[in-house]
C-alpha atoms as a PDB file:
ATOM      1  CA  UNK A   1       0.000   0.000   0.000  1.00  0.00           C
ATOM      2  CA  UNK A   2       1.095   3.427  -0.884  1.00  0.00           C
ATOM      3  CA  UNK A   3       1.867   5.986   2.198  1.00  0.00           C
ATOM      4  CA  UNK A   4      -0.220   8.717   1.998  1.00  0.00           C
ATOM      5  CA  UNK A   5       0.309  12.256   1.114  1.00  0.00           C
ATOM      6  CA  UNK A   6       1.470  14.896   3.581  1.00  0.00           C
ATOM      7  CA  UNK A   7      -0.431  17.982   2.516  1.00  0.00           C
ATOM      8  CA  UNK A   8      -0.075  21.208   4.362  1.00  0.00           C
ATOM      9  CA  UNK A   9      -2.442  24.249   4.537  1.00  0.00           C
ATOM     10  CA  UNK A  10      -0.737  26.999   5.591  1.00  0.00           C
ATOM     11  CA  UNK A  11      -1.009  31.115   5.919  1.00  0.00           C
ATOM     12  CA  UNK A  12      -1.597  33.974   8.253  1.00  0.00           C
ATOM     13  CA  UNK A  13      -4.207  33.855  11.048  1.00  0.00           C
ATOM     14  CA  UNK A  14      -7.355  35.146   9.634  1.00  0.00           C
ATOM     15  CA  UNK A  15      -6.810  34.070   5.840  1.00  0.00           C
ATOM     16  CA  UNK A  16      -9.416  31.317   5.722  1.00  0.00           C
ATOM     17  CA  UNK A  17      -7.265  28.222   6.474  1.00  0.00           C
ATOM     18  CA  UNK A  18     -10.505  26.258   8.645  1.00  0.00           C
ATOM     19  CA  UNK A  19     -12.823  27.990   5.956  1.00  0.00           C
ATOM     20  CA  UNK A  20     -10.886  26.183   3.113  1.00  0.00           C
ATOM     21  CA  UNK A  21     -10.402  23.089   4.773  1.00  0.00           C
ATOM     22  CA  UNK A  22     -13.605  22.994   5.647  1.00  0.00           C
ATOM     23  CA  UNK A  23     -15.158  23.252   2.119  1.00  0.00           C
ATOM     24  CA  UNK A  24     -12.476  21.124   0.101  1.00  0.00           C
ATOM     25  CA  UNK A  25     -13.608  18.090   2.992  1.00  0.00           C
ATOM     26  CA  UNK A  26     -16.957  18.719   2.381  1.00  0.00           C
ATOM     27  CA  UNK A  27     -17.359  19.788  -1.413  1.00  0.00           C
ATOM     28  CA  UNK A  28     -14.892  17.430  -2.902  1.00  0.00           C
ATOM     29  CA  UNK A  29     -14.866  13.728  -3.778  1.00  0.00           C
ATOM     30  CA  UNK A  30     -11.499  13.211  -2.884  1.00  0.00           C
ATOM     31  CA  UNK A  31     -10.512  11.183   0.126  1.00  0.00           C
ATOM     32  CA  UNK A  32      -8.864  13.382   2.818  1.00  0.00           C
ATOM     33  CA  UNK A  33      -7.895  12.885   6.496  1.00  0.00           C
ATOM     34  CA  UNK A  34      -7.837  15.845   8.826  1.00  0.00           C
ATOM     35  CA  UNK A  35      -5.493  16.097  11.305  1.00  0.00           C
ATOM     36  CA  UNK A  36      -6.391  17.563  14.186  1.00  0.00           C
ATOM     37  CA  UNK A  37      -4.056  19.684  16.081  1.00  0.00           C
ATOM     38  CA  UNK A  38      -3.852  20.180  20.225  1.00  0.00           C
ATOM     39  CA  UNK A  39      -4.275  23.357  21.916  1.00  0.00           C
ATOM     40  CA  UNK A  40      -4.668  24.988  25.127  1.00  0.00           C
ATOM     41  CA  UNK A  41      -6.224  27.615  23.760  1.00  0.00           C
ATOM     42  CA  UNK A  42      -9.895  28.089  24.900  1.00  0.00           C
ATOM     43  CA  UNK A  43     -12.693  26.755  22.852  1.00  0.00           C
ATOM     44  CA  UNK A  44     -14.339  29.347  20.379  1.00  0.00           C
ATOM     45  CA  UNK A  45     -18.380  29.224  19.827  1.00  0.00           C
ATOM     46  CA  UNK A  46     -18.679  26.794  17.043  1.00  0.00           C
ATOM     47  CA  UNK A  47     -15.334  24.728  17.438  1.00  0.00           C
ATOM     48  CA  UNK A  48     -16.078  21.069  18.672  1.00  0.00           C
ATOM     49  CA  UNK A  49     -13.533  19.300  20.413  1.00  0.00           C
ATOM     50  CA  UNK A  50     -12.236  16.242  18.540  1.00  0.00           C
ATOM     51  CA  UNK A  51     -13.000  18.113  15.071  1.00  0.00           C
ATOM     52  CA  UNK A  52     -11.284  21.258  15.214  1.00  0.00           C
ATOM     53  CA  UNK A  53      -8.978  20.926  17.743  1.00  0.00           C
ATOM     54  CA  UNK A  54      -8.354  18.512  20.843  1.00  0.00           C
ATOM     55  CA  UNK A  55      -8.532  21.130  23.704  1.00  0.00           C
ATOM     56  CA  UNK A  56      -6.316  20.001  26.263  1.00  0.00           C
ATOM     57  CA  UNK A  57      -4.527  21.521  29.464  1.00  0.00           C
ATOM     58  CA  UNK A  58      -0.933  22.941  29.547  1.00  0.00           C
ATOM     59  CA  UNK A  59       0.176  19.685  31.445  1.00  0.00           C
ATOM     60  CA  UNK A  60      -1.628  17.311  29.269  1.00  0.00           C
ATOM     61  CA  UNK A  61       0.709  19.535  26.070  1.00  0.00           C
ATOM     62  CA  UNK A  62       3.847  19.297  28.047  1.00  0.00           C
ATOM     63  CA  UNK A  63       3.189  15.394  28.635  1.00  0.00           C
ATOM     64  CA  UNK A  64       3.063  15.053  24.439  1.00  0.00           C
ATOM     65  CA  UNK A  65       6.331  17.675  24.023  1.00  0.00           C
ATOM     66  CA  UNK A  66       8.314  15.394  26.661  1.00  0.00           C
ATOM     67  CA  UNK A  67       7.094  12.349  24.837  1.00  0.00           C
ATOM     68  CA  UNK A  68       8.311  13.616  21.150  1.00  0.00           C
ATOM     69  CA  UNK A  69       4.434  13.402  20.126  1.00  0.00           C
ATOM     70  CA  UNK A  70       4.610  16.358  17.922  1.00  0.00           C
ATOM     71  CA  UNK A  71       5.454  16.869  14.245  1.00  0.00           C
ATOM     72  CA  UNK A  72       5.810  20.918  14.985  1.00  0.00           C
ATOM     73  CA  UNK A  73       4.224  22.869  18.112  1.00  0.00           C
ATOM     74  CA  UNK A  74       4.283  26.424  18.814  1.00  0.00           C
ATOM     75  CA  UNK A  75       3.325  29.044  21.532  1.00  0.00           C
ATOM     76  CA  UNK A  76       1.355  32.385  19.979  1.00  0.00           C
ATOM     77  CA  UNK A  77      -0.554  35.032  22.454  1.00  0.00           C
ATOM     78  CA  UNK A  78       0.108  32.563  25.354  1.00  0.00           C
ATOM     79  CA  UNK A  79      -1.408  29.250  23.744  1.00  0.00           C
ATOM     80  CA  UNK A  80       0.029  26.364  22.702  1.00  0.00           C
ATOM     81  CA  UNK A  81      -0.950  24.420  19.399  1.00  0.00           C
ATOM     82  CA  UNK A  82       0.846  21.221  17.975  1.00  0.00           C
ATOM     83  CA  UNK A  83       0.473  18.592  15.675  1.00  0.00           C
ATOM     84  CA  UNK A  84       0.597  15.096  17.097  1.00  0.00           C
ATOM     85  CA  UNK A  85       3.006  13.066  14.976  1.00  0.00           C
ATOM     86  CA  UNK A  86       1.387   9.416  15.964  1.00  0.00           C
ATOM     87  CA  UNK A  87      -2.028  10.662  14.309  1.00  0.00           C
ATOM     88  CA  UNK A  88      -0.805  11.634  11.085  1.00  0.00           C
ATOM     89  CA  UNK A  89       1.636   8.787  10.628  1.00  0.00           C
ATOM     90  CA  UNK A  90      -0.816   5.987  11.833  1.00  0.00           C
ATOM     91  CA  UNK A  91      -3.271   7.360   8.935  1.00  0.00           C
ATOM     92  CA  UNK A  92      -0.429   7.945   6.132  1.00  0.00           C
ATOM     93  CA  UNK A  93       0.383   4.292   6.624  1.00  0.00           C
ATOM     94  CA  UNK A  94      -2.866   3.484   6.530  1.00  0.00           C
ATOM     95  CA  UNK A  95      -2.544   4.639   2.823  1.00  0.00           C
ATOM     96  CA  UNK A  96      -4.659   8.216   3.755  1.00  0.00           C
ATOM     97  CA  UNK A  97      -3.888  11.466   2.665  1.00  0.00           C
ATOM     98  CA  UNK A  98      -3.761  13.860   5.595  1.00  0.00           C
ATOM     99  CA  UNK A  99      -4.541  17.518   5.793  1.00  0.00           C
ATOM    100  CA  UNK A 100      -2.449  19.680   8.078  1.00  0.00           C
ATOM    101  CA  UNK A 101      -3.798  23.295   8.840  1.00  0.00           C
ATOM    102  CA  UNK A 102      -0.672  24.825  10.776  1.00  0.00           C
ATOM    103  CA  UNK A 103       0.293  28.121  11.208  1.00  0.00           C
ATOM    104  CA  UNK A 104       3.251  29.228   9.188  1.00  0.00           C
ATOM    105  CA  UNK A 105       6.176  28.895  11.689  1.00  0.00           C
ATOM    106  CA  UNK A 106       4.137  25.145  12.207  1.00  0.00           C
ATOM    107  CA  UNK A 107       4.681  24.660   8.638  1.00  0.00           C
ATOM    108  CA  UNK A 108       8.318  25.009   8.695  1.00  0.00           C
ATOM    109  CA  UNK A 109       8.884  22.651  11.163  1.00  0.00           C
ATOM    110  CA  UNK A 110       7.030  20.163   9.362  1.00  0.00           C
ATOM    111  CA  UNK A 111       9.002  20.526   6.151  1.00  0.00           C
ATOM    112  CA  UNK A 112      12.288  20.673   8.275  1.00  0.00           C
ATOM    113  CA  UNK A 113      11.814  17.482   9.743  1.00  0.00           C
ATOM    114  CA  UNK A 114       9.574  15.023   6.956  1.00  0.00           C
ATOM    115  CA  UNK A 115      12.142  13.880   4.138  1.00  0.00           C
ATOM    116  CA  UNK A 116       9.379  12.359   2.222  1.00  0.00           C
ATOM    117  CA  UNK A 117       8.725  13.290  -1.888  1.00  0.00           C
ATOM    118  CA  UNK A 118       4.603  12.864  -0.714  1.00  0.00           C
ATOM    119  CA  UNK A 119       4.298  16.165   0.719  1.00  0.00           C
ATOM    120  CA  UNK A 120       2.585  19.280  -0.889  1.00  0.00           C
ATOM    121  CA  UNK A 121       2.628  22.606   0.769  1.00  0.00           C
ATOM    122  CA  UNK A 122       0.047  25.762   0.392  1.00  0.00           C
ATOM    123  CA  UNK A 123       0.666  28.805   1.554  1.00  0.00           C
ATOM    124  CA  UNK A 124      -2.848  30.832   1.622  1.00  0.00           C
ATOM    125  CA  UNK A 125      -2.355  34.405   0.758  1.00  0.00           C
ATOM    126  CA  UNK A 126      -5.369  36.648   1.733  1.00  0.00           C
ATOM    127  CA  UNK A 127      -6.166  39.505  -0.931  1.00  0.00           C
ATOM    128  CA  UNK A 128      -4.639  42.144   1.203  1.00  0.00           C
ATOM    129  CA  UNK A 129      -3.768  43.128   4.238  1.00  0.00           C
ATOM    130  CA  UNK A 130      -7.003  45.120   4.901  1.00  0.00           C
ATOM    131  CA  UNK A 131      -9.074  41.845   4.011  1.00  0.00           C
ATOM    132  CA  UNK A 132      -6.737  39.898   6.454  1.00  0.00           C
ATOM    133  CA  UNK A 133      -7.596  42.394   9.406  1.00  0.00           C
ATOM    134  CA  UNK A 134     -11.229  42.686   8.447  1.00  0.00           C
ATOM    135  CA  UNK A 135     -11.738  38.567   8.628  1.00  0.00           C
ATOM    136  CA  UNK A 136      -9.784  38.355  12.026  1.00  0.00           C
ATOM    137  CA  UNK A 137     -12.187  41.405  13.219  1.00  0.00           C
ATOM    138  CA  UNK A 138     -15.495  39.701  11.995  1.00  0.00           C
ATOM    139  CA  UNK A 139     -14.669  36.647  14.770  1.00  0.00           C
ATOM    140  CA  UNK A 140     -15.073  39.299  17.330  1.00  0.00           C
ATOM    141  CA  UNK A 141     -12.491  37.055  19.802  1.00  0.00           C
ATOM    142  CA  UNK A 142      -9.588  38.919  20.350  1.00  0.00           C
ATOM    143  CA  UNK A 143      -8.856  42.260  21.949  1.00  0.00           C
ATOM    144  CA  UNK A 144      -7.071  44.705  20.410  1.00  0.00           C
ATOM    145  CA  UNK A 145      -3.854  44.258  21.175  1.00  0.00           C
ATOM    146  CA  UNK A 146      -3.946  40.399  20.217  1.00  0.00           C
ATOM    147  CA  UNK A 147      -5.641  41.345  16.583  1.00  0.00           C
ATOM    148  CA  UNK A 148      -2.336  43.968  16.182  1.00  0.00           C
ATOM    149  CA  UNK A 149      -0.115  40.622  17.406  1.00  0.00           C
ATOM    150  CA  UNK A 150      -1.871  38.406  15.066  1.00  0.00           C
ATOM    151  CA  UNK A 151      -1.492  41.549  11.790  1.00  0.00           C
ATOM    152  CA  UNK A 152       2.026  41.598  12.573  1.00  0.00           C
ATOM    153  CA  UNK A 153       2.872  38.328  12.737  1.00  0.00           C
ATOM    154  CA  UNK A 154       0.569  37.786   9.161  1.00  0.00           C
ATOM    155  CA  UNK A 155       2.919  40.760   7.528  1.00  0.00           C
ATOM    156  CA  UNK A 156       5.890  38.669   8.613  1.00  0.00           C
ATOM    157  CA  UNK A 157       4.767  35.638   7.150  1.00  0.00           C
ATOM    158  CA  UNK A 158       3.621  36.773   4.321  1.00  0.00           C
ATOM    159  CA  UNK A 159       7.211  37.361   3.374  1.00  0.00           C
ATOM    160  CA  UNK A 160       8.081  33.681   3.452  1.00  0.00           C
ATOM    161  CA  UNK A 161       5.945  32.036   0.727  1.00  0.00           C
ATOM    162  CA  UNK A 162       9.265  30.631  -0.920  1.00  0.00           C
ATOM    163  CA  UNK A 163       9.311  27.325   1.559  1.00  0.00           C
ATOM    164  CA  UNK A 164       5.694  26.167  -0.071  1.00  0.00           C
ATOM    165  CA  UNK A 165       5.227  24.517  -2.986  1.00  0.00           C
ATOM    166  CA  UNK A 166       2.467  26.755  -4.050  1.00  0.00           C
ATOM    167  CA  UNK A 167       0.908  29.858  -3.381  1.00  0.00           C
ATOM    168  CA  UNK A 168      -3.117  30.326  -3.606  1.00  0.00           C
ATOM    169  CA  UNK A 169      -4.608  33.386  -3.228  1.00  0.00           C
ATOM    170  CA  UNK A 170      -7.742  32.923  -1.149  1.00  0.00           C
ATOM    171  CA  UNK A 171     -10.077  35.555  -2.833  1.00  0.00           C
ATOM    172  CA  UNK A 172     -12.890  33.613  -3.779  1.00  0.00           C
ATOM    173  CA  UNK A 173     -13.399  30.430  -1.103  1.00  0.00           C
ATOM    174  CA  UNK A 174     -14.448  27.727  -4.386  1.00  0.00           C
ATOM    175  CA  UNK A 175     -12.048  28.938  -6.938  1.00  0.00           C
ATOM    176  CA  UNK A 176      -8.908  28.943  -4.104  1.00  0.00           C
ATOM    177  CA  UNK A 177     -10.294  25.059  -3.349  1.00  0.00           C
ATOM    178  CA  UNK A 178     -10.812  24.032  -6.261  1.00  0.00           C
ATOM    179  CA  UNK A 179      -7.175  25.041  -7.451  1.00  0.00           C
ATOM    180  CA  UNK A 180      -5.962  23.327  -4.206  1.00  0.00           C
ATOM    181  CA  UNK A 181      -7.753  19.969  -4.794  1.00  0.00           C
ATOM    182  CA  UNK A 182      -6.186  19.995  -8.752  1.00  0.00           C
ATOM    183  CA  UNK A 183      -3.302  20.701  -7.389  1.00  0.00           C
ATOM    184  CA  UNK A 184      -3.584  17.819  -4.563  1.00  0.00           C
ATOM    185  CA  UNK A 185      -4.924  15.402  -7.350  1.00  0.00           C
ATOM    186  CA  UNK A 186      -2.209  15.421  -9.866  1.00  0.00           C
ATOM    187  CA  UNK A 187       0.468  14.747  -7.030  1.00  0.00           C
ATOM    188  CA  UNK A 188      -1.285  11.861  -5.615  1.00  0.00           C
ATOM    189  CA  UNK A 189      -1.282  10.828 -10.004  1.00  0.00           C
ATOM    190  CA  UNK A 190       2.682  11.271  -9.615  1.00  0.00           C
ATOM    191  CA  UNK A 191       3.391   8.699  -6.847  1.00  0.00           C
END
């Protein structure tokens, strides 16, 4: 059986990572695992636990950091978020292509450390800076101060698009997925 395909969705906060992923897994005929990342962020209205993230405490985290249970992790605005290696292996041996949606420093970590020619890598580029602010407004989560963090950080980022394998510009939700998806399909033709 083939391994699986790696395939990471990447990109600012606020560009529409969870909105993509969301529509390719439900729009598409094409067979996609999500992996689900651990945080100890708090919960946002909407989110359900074992689907969008596993929300755990900082102790339960530091247990899976100490046991070398994650492919990257990170610490942003005083949360943690990381991607549980075990998951995503036990399904790419299972022959399953598996979706990572990881934040950009997340993403680098990933491609650092997986020598593996069935990875693809998309870095989500919102239409401007002003549409990147207005989407991370329009959750209405975040103070001030932590929607300033999260535009800095995005301008910063935005300057690294050269790691990916492609860049999509996420202007239209279905057009940006539908590019994706092609793009997914004729690397999983390849191997």
């Amino acid at each position: 059986m083939k391994k699986g395909l790696l395939i990471i969705l990447s990109g600012p906060s606020g560009v529409g990572k969870g909105t993509i992923r969301r529509y390719i897994m439900e729009k598409f005929n094409f067979p996609l695992s999500y992996s689900i990342s651990m945080t100890t962020r708090p919960q946002r209205e909407k989110e359900v636990e074992g689907v969008d993230y596993y929300f755990v405490s900082n102790e339960e985290f530091q247990r899976n950091i100490d046991a070398n249970n994650f492919l990257e992790w990170e610490e942003f605005v005083g949360n943690r978020y990381g991607t549980p290696k075990d998951k995503v292996e036990e399904l790419r041996n299972q022959g399953k292509n598996v979706l990572l949606e990881i934040e950009v420093n997340g993403a680098g970590e990933v491609m650092s450390k997986i020598d593996d020619d069935r990875v693809i890598s998309f870095f989500l580029m919102p239409p401007s800076i002003d549409a990147l602010e207005s989407r991370i407004r329009r959750r209405k989560t975040e103070s001030e101060e932590i929607i300033q963090q999260r535009l800095n950080k995005g301008k910063k980022e935005m300057t690294m698009t050269a790691q990916y394998d492609y860049v999509i510009l996420n202007d239209d939700v279905a057009r940006a997925s539908q590019e994706i998806v092609d793009l997914i399909k004729a690397k999983a033709r390849k191997k």
